[in-house]
PDB file of N, CA and C in Angstrom:
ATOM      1  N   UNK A   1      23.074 -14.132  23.615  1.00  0.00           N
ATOM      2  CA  UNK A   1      22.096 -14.677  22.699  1.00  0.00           C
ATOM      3  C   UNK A   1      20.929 -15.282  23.454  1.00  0.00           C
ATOM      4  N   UNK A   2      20.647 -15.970  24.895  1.00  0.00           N
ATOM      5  CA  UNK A   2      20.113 -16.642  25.155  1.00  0.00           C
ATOM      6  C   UNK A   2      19.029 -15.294  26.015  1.00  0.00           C
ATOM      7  N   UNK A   3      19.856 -14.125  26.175  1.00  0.00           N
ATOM      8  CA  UNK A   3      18.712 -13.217  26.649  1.00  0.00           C
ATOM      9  C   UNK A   3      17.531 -13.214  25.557  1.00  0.00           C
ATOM     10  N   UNK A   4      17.882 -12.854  24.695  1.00  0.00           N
ATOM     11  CA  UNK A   4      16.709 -12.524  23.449  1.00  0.00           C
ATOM     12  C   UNK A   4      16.460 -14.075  23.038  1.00  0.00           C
ATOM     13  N   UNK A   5      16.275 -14.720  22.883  1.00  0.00           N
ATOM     14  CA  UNK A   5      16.079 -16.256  22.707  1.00  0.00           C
ATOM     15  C   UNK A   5      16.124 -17.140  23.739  1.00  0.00           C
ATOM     16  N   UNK A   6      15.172 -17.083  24.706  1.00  0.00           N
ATOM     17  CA  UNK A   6      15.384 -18.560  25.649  1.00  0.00           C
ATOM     18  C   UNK A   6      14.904 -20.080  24.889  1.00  0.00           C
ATOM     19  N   UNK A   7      15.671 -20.877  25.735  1.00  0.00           N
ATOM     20  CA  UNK A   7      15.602 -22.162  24.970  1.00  0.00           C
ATOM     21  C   UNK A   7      14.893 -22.803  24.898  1.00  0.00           C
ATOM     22  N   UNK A   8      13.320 -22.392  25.448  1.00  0.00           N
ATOM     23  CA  UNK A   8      11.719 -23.157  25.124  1.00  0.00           C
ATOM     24  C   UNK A   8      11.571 -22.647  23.654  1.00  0.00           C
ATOM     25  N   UNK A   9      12.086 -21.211  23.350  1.00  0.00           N
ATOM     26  CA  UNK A   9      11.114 -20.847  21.755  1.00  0.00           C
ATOM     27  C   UNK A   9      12.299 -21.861  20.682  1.00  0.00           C
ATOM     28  N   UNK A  10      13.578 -21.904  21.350  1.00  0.00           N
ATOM     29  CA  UNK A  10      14.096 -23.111  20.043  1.00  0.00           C
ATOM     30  C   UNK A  10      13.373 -24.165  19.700  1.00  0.00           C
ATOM     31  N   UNK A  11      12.921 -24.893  21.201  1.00  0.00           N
ATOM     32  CA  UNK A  11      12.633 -26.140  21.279  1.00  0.00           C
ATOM     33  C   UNK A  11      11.401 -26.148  20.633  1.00  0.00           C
ATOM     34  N   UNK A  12      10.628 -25.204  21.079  1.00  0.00           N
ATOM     35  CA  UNK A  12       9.380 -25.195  20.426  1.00  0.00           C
ATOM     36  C   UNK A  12       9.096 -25.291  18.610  1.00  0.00           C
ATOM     37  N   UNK A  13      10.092 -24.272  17.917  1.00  0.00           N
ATOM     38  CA  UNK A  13      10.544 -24.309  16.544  1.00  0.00           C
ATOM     39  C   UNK A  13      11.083 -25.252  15.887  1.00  0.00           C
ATOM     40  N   UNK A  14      11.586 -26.254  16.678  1.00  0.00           N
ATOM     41  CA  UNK A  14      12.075 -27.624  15.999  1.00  0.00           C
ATOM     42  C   UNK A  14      11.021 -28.711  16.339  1.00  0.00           C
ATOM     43  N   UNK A  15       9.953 -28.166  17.453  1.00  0.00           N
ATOM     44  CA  UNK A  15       9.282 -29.505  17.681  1.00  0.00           C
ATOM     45  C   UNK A  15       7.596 -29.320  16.774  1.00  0.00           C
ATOM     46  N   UNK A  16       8.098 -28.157  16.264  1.00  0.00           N
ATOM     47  CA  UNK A  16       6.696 -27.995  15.181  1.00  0.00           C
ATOM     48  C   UNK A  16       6.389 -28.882  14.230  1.00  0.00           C
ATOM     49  N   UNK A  17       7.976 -29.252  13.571  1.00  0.00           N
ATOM     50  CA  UNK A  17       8.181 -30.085  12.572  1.00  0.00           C
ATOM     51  C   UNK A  17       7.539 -29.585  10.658  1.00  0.00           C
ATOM     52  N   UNK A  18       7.300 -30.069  10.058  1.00  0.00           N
ATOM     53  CA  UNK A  18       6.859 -29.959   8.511  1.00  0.00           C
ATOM     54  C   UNK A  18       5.440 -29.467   8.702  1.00  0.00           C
ATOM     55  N   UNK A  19       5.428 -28.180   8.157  1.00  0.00           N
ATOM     56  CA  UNK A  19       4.301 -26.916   7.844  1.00  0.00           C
ATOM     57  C   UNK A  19       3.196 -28.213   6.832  1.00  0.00           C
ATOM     58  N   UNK A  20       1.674 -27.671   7.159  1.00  0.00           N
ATOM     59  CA  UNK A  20       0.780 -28.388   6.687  1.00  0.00           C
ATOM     60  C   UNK A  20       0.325 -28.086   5.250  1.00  0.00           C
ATOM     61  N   UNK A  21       1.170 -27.410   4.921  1.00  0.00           N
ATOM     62  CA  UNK A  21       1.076 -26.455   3.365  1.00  0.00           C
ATOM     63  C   UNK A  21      -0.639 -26.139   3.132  1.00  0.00           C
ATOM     64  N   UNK A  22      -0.653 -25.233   3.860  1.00  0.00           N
ATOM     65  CA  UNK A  22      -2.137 -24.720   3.877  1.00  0.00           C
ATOM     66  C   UNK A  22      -2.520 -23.769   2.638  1.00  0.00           C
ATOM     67  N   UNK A  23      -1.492 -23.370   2.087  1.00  0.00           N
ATOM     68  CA  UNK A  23      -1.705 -22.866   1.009  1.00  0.00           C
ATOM     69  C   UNK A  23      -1.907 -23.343  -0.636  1.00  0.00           C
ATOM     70  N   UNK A  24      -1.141 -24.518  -0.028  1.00  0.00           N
ATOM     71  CA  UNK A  24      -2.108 -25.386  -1.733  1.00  0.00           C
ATOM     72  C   UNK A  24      -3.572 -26.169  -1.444  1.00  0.00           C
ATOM     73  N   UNK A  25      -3.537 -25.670   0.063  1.00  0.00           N
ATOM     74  CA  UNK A  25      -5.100 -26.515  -0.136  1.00  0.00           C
ATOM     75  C   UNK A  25      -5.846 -25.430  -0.214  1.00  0.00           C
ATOM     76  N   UNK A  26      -6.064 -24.173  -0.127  1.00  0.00           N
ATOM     77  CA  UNK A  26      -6.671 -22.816  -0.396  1.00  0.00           C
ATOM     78  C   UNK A  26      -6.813 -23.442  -2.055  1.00  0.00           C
ATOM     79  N   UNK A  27      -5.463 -23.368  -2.774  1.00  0.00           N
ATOM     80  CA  UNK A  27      -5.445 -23.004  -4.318  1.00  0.00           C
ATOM     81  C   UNK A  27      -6.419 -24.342  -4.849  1.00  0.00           C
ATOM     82  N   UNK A  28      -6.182 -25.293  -4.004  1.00  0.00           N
ATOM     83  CA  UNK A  28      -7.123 -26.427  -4.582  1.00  0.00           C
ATOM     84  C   UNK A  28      -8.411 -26.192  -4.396  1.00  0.00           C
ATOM     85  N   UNK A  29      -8.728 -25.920  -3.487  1.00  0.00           N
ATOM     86  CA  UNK A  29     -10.115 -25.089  -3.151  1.00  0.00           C
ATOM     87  C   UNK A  29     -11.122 -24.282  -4.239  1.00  0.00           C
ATOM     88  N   UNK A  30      -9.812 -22.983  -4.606  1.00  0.00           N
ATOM     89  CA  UNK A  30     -10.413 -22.416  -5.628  1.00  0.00           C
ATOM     90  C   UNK A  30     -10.236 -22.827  -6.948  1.00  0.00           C
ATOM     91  N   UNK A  31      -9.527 -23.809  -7.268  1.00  0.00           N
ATOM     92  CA  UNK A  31      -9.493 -24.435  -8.346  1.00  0.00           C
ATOM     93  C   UNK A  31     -10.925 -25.367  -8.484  1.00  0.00           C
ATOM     94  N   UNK A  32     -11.691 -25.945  -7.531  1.00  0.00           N
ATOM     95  CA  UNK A  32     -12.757 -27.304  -7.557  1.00  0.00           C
ATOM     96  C   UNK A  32     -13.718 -26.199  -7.642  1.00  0.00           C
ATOM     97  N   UNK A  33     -13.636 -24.597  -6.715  1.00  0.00           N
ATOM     98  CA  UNK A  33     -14.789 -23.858  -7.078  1.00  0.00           C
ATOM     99  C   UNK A  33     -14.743 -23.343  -8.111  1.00  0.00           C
ATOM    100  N   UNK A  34     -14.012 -22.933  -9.206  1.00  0.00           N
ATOM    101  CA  UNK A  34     -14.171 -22.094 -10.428  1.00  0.00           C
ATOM    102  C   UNK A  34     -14.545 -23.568 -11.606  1.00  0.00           C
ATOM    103  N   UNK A  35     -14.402 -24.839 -11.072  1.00  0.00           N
ATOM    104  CA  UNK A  35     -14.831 -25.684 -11.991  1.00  0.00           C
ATOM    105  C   UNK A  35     -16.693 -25.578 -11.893  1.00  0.00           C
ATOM    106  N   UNK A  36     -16.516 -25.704 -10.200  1.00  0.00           N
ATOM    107  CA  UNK A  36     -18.445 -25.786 -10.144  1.00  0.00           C
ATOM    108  C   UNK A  36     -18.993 -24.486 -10.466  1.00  0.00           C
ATOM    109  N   UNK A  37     -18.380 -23.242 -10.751  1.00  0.00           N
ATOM    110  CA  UNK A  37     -18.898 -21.710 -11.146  1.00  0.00           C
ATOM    111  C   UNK A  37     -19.038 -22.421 -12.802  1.00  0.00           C
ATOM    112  N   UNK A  38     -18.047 -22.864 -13.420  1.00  0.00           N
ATOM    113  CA  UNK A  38     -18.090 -23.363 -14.853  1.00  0.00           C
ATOM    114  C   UNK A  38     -19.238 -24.033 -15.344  1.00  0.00           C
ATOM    115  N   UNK A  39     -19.484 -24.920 -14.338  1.00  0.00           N
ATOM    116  CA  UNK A  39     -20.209 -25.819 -14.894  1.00  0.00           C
ATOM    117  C   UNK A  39     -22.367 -25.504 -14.651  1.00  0.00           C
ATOM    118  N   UNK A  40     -22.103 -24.373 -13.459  1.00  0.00           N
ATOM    119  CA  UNK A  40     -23.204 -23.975 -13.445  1.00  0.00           C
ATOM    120  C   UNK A  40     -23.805 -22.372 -14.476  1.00  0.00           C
ATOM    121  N   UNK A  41     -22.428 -22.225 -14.952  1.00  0.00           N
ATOM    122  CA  UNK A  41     -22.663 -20.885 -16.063  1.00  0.00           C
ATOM    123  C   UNK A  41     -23.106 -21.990 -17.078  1.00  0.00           C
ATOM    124  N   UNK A  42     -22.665 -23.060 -17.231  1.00  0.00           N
ATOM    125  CA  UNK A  42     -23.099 -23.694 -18.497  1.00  0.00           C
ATOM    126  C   UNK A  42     -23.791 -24.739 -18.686  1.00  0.00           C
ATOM    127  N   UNK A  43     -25.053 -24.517 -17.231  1.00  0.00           N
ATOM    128  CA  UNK A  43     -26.234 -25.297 -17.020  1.00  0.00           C
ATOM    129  C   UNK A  43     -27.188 -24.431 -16.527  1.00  0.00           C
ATOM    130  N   UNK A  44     -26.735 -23.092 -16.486  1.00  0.00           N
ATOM    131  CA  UNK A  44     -27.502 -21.746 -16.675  1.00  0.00           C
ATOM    132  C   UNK A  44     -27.944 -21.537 -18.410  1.00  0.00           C
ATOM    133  N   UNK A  45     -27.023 -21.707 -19.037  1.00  0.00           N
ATOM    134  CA  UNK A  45     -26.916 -21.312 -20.594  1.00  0.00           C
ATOM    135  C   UNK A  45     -28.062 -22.444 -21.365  1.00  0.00           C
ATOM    136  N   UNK A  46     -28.018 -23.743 -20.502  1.00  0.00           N
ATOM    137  CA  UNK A  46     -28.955 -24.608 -21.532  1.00  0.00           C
ATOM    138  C   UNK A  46     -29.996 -24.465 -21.750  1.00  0.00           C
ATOM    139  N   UNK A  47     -30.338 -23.823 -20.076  1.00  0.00           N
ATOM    140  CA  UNK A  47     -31.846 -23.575 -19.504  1.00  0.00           C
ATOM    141  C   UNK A  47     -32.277 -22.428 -20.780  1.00  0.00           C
ATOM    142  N   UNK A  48     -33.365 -22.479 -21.388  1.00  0.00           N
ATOM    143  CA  UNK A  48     -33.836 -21.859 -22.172  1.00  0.00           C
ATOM    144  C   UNK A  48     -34.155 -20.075 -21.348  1.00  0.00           C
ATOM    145  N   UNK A  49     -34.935 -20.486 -20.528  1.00  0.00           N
ATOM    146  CA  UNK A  49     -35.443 -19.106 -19.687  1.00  0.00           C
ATOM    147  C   UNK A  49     -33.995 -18.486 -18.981  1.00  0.00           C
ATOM    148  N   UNK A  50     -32.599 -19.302 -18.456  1.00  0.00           N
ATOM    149  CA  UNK A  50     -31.508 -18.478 -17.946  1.00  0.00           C
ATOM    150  C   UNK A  50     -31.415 -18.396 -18.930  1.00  0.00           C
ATOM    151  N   UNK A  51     -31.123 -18.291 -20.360  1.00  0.00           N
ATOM    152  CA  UNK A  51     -30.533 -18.046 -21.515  1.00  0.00           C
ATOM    153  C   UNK A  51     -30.941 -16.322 -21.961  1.00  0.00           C
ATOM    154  N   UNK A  52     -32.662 -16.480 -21.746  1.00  0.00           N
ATOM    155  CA  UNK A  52     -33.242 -15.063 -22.316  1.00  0.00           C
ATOM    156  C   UNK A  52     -32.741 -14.219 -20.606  1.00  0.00           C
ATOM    157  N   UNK A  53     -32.842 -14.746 -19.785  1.00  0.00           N
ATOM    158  CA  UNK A  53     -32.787 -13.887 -18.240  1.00  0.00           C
ATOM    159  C   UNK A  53     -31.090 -13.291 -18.521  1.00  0.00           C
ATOM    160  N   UNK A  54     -30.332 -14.197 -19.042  1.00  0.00           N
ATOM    161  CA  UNK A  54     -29.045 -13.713 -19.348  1.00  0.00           C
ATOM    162  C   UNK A  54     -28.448 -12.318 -20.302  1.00  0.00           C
ATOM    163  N   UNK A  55     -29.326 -12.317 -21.245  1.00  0.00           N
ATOM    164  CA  UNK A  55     -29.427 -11.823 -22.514  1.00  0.00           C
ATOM    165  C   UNK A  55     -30.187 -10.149 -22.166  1.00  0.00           C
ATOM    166  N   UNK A  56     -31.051 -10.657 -21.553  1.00  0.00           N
ATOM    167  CA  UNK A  56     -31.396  -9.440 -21.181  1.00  0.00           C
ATOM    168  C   UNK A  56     -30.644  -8.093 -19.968  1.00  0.00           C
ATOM    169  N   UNK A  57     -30.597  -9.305 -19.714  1.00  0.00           N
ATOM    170  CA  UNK A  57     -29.731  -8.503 -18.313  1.00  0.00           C
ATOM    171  C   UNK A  57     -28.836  -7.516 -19.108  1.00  0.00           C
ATOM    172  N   UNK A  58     -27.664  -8.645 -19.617  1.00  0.00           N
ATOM    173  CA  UNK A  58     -26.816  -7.824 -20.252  1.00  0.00           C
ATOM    174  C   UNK A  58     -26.606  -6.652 -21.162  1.00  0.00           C
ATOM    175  N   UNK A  59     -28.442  -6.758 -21.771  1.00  0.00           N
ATOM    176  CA  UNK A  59     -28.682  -5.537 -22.932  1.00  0.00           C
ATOM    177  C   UNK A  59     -28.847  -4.292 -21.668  1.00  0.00           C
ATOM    178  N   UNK A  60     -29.917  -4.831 -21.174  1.00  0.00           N
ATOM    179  CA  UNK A  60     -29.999  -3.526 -19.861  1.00  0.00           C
ATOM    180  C   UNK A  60     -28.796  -2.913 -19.767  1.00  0.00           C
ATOM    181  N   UNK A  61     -27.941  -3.593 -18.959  1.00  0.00           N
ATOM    182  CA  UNK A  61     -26.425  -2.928 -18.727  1.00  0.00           C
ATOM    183  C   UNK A  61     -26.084  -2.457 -20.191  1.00  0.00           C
ATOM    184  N   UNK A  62     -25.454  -2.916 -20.786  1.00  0.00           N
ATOM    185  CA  UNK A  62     -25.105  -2.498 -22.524  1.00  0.00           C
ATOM    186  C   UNK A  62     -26.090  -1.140 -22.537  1.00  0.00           C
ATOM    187  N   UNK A  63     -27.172  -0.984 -22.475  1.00  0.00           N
ATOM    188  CA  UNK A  63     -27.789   0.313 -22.726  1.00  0.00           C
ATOM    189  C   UNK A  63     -27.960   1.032 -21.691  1.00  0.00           C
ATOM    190  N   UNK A  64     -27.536   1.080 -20.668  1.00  0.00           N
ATOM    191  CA  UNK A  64     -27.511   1.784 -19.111  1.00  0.00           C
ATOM    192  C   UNK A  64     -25.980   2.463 -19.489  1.00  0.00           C
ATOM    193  N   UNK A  65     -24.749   1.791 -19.712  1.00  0.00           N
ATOM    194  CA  UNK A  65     -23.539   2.208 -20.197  1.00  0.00           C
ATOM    195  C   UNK A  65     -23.323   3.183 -21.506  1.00  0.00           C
ATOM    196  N   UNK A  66     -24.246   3.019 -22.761  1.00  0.00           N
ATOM    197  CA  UNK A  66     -24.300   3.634 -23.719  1.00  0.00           C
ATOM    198  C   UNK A  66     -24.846   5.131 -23.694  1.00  0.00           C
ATOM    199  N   UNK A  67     -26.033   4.960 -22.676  1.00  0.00           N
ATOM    200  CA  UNK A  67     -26.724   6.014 -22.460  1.00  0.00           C
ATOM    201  C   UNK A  67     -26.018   7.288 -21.388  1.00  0.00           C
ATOM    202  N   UNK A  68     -25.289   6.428 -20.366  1.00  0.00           N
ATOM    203  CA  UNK A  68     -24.086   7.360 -20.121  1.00  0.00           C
ATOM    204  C   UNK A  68     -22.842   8.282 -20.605  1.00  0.00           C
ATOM    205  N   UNK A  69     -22.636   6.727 -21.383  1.00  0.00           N
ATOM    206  CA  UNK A  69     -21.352   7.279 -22.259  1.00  0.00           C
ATOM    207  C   UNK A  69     -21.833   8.780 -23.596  1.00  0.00           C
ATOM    208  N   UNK A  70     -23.088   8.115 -23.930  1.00  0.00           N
ATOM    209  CA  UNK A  70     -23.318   9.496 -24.899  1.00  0.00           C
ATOM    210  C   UNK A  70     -24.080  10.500 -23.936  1.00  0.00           C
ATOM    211  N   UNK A  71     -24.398  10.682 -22.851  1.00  0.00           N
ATOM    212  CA  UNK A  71     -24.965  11.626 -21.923  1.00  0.00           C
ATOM    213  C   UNK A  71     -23.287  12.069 -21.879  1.00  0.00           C
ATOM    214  N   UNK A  72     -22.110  11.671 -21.657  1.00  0.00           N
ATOM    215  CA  UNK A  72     -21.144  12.285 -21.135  1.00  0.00           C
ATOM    216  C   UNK A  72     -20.363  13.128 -22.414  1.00  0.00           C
ATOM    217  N   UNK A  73     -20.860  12.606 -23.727  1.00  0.00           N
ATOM    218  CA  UNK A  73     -20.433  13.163 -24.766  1.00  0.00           C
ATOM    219  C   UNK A  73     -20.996  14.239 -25.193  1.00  0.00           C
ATOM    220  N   UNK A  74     -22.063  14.746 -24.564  1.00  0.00           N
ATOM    221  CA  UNK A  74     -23.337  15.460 -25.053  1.00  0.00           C
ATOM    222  C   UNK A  74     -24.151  15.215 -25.974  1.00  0.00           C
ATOM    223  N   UNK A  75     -24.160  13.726 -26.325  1.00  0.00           N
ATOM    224  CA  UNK A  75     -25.233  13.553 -27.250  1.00  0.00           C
ATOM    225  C   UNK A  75     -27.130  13.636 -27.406  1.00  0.00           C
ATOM    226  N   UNK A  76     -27.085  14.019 -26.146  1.00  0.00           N
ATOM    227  CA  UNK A  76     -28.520  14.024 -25.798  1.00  0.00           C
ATOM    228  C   UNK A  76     -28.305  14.649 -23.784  1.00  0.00           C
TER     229      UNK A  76
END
């Protein structure tokens, strides 16, 4: 056993001690950023001018998609 395991990598594995749980501080992370994405979609929305910049956008797309979808139907 001690061929495949010398006794620095034990020592080393017990002297690491308690993992820094790096992974709930990731999830907290993206939890504080999808609040500030929230709160700037809905200080985008008050703004009168992001409101129409929003609106439009989306018709563009909406009619960029329509115009495909009936180009693929043969409607024109």
């Amino acid at each position: 056993m001690n061929a495949i395991m010398t006794n620095f990598e034990i020592d080393t594995s017990k002297a690491r001690g308690v993992p820094k749980w790096e992974g709930l501080s990731e999830i907290d992370q993206a939890i504080r950023d999808n609040r500030l994405m929230e709160y700037r979609i809905k200080k985008s929305w008050a703004d009168p001018w992001g409101r129409r910049l929003t609106i439009a956008v989306l018709v563009v797309i909406a009619a960029g998609f329509s115009y495909l979808a009936g180009a693929s139907f043969g409607l024109w």
